[in-house]
N, C-alpha and C. Protein backbone atom coordinates (compact mmCIF):
# COMPACT_ATOMS: atom_id res chain seq x y z
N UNK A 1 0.83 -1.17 0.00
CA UNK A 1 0.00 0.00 0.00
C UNK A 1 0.88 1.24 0.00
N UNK A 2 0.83 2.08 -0.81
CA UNK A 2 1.09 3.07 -0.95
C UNK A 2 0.65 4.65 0.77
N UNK A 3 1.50 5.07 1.35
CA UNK A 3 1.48 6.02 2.09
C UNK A 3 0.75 6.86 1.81
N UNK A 4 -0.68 7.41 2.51
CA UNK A 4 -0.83 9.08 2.44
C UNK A 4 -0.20 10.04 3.23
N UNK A 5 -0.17 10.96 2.26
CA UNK A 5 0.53 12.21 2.71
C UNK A 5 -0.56 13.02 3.63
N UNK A 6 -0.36 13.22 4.89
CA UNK A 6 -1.35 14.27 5.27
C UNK A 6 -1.47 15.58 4.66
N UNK A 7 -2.51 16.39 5.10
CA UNK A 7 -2.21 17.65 4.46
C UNK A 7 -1.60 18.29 5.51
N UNK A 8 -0.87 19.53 4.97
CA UNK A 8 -0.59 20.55 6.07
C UNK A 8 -0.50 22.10 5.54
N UNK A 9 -1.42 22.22 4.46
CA UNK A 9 -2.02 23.42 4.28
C UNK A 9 -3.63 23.52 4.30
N UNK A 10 -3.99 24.70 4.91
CA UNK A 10 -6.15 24.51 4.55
C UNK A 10 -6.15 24.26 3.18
N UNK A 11 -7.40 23.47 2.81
CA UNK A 11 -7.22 23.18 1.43
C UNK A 11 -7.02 22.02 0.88
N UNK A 12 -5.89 21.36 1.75
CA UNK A 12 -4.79 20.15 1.17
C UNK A 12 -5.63 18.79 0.86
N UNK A 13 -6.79 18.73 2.14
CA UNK A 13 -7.38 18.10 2.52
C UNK A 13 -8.16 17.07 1.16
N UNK A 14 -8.44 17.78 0.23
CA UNK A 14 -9.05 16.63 -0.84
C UNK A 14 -7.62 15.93 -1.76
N UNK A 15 -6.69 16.72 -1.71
CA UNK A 15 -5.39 15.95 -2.33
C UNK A 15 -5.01 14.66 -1.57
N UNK A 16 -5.19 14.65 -0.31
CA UNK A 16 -4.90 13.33 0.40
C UNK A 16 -5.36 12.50 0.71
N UNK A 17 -5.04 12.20 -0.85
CA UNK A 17 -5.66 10.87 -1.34
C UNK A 17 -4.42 9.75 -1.82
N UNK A 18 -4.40 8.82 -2.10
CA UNK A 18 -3.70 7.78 -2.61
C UNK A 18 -3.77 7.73 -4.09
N UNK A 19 -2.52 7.78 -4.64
CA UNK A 19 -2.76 7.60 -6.31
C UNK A 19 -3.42 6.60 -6.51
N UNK A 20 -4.35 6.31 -7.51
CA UNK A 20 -5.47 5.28 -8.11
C UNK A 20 -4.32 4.94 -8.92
N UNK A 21 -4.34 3.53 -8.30
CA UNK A 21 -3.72 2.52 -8.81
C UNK A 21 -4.51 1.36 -10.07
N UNK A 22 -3.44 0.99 -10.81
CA UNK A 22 -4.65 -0.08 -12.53
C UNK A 22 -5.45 -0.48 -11.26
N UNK A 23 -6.69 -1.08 -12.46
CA UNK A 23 -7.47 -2.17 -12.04
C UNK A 23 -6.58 -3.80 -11.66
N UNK A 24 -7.01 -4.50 -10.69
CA UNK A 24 -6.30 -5.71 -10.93
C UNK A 24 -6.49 -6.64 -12.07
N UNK A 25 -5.89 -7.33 -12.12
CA UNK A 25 -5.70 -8.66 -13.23
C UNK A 25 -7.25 -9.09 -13.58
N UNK A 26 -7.16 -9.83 -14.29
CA UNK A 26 -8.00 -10.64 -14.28
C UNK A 26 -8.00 -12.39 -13.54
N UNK A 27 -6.72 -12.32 -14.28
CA UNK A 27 -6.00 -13.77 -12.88
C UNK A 27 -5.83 -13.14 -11.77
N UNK A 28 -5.32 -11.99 -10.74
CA UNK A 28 -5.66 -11.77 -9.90
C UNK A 28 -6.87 -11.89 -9.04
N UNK A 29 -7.74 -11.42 -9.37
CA UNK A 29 -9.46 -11.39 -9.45
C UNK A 29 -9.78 -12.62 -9.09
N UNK A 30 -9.65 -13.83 -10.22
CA UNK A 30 -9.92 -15.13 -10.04
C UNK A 30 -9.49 -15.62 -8.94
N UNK A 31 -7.96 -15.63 -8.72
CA UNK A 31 -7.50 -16.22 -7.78
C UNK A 31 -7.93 -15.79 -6.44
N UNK A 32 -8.01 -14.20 -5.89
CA UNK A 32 -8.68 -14.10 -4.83
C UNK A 32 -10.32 -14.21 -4.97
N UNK A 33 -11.06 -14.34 -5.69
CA UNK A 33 -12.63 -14.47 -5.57
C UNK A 33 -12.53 -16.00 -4.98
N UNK A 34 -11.68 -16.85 -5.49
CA UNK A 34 -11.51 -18.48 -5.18
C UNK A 34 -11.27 -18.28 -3.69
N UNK A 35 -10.33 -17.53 -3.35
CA UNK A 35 -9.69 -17.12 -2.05
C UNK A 35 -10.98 -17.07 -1.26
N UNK A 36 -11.12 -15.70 -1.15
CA UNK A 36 -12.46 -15.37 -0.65
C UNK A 36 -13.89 -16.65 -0.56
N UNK A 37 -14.31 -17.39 -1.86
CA UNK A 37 -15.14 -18.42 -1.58
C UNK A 37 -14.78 -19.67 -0.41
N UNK A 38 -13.07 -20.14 -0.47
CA UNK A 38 -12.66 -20.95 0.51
C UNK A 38 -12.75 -20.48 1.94
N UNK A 39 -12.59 -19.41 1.96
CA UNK A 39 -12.91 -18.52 3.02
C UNK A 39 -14.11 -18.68 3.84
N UNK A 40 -14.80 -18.04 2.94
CA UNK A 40 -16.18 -18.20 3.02
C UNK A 40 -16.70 -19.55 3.91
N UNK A 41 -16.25 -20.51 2.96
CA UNK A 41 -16.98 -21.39 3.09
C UNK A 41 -16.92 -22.11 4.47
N UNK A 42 -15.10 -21.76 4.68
CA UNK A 42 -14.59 -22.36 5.89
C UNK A 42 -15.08 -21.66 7.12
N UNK A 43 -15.52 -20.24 7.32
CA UNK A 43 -16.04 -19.41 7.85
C UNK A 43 -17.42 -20.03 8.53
N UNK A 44 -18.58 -20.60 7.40
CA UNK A 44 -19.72 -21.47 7.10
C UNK A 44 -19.89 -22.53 7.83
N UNK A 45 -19.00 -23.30 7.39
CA UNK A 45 -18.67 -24.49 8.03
C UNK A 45 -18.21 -24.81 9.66
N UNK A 46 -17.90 -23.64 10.52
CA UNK A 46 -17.64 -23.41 11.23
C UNK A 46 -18.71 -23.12 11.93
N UNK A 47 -19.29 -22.44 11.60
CA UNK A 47 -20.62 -21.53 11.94
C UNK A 47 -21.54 -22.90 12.03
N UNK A 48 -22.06 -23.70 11.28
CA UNK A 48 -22.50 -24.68 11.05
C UNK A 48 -22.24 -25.94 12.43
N UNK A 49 -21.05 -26.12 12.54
CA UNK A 49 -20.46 -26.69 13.72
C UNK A 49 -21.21 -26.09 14.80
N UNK A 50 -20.46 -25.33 15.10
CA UNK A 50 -21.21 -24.53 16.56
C UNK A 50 -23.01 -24.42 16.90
N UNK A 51 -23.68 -24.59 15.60
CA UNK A 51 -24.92 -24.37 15.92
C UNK A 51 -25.39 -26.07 15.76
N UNK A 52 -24.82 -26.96 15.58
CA UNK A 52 -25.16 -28.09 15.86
C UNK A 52 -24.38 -28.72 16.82
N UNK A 53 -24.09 -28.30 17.66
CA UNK A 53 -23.18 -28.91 18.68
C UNK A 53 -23.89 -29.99 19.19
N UNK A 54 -23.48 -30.84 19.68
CA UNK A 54 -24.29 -32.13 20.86
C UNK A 54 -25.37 -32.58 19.46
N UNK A 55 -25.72 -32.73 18.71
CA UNK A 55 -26.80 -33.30 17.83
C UNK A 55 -25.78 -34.19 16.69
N UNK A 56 -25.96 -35.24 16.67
CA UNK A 56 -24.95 -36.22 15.77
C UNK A 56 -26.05 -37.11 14.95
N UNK A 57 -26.42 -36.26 14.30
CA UNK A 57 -27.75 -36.96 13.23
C UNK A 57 -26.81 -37.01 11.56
N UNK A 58 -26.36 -38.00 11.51
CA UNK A 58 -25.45 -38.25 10.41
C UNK A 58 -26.40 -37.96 8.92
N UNK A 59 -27.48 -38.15 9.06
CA UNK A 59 -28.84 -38.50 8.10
C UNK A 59 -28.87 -37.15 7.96
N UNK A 60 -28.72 -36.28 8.07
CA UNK A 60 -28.62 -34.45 7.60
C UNK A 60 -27.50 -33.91 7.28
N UNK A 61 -26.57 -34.67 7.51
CA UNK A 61 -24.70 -33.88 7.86
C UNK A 61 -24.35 -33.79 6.11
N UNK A 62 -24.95 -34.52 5.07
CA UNK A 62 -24.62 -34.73 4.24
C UNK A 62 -25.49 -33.12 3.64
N UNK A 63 -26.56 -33.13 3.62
CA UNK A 63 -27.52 -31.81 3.27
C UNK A 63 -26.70 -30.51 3.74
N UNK A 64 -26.37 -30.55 5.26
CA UNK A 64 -26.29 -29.35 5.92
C UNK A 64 -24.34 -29.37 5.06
N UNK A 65 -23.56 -29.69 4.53
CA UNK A 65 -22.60 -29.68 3.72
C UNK A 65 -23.21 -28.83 2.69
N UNK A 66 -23.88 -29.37 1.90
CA UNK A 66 -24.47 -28.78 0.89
C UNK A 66 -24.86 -27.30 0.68
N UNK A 67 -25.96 -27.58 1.91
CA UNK A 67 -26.43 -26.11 1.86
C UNK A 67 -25.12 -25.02 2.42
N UNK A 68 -24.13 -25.44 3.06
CA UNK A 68 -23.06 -24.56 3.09
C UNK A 68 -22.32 -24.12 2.03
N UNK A 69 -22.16 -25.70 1.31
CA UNK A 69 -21.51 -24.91 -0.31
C UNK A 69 -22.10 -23.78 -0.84
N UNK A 70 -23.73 -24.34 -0.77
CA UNK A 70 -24.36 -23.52 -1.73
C UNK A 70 -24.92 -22.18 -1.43
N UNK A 71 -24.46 -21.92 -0.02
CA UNK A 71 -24.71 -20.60 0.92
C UNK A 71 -23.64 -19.83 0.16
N UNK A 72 -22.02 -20.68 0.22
CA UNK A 72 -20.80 -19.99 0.20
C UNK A 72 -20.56 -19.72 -0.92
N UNK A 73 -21.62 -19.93 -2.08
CA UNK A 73 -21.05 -20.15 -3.14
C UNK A 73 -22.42 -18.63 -4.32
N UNK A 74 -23.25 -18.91 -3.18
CA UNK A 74 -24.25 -17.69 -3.65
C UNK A 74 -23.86 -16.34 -3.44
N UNK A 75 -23.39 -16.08 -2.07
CA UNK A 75 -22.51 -14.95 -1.66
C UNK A 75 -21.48 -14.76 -2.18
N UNK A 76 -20.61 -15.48 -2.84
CA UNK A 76 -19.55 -15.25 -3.67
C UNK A 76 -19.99 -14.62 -4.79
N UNK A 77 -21.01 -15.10 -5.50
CA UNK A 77 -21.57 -14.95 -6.93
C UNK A 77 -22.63 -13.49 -6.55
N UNK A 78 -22.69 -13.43 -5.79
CA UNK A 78 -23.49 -12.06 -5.53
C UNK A 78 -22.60 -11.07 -4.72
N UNK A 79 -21.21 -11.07 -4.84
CA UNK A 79 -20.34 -10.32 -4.73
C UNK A 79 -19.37 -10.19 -3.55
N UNK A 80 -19.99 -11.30 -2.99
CA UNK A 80 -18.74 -11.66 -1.34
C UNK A 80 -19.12 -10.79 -0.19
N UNK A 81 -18.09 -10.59 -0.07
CA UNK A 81 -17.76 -9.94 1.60
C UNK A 81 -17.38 -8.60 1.09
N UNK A 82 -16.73 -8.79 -0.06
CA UNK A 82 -15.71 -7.56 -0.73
C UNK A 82 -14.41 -7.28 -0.27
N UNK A 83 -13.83 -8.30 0.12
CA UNK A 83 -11.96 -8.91 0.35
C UNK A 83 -11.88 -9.82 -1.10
N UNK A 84 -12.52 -9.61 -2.29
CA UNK A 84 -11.73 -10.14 -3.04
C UNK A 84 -11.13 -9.31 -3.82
N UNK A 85 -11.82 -7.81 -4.01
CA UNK A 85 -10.91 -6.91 -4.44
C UNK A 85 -9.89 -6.16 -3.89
N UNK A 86 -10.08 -6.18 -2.61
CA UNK A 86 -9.03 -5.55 -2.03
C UNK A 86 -7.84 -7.10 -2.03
N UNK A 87 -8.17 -7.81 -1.95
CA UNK A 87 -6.84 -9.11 -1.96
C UNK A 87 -6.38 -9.18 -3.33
N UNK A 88 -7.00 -9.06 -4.16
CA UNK A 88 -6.75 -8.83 -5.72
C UNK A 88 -5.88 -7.72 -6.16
N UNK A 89 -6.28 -6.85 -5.46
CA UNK A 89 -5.45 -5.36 -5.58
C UNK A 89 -4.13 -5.28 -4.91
N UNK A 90 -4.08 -6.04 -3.31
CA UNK A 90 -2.99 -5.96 -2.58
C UNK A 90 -1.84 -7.15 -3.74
N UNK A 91 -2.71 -8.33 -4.48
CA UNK A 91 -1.74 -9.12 -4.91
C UNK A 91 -1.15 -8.09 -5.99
N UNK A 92 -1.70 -7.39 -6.90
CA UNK A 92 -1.01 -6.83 -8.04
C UNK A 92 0.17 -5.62 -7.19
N UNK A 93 -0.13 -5.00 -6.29
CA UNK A 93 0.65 -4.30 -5.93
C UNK A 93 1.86 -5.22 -5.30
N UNK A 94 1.52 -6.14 -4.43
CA UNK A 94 2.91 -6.80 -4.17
C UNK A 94 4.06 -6.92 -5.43
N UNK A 95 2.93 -7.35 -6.58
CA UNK A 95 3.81 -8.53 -7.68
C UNK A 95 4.61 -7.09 -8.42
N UNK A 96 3.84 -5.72 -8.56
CA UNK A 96 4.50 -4.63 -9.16
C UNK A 96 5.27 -4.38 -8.41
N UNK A 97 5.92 -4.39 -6.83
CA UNK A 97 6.76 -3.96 -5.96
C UNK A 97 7.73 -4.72 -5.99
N UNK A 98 7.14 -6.22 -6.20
CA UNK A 98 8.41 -6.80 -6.49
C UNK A 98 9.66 -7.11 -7.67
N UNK A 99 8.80 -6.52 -8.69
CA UNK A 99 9.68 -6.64 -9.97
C UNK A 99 10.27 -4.46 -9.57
N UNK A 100 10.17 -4.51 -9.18
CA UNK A 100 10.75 -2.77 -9.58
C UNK A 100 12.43 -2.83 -8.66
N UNK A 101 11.77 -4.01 -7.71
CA UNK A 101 12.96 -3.80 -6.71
C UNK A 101 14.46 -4.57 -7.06
């Protein structure tokens, strides 16, 4: 991530901003939206645990999988959490920081 500069004249205040950096990749993108869905899902799955604690009904465990995929997998497709653009963005900036150096 790039540093802001504070201001320190009246005025300064809308300049301190961060240069707008490209859009990320498109393989970037992919790779963290994937990110973000494993995430997700593991997040889900967790959540899932805890609210069935003490109940060992094997005859649902197979469904309640499911409907986690398909929880983790709707929220992805309807735009996430919104850590896949910022993880998308942090990857292109790493990969540009690292070839300059």
């Amino acid at each position: 991530m790039k540093p802001v500069q504070l201001p320190t004249l009246p005025g300064e205040l809308a300049e301190a901003k961060p240069a707008a950096d490209k859009a990320p990749s498109e393989k970037a993108l992919k790779a963290a939206r994937e990110f973000e869905s494993m995430l997700l899902r593991h997040v889900l799955e967790s959540l899932n645990k805890t609210t069935q604690a003490g109940k060992s009904d094997h005859s649902t465990s197979a469904y309640q999988s499911m409907a986690v995929e398909a929880m983790a997998d709707g929220v992805t497709r309807g735009g996430g959490l919104g850590l896949a653009d910022l993880i998308a963005k942090t990857l292109e900036s790493e990969v540009r920081g690292g070839r300059s150096r």
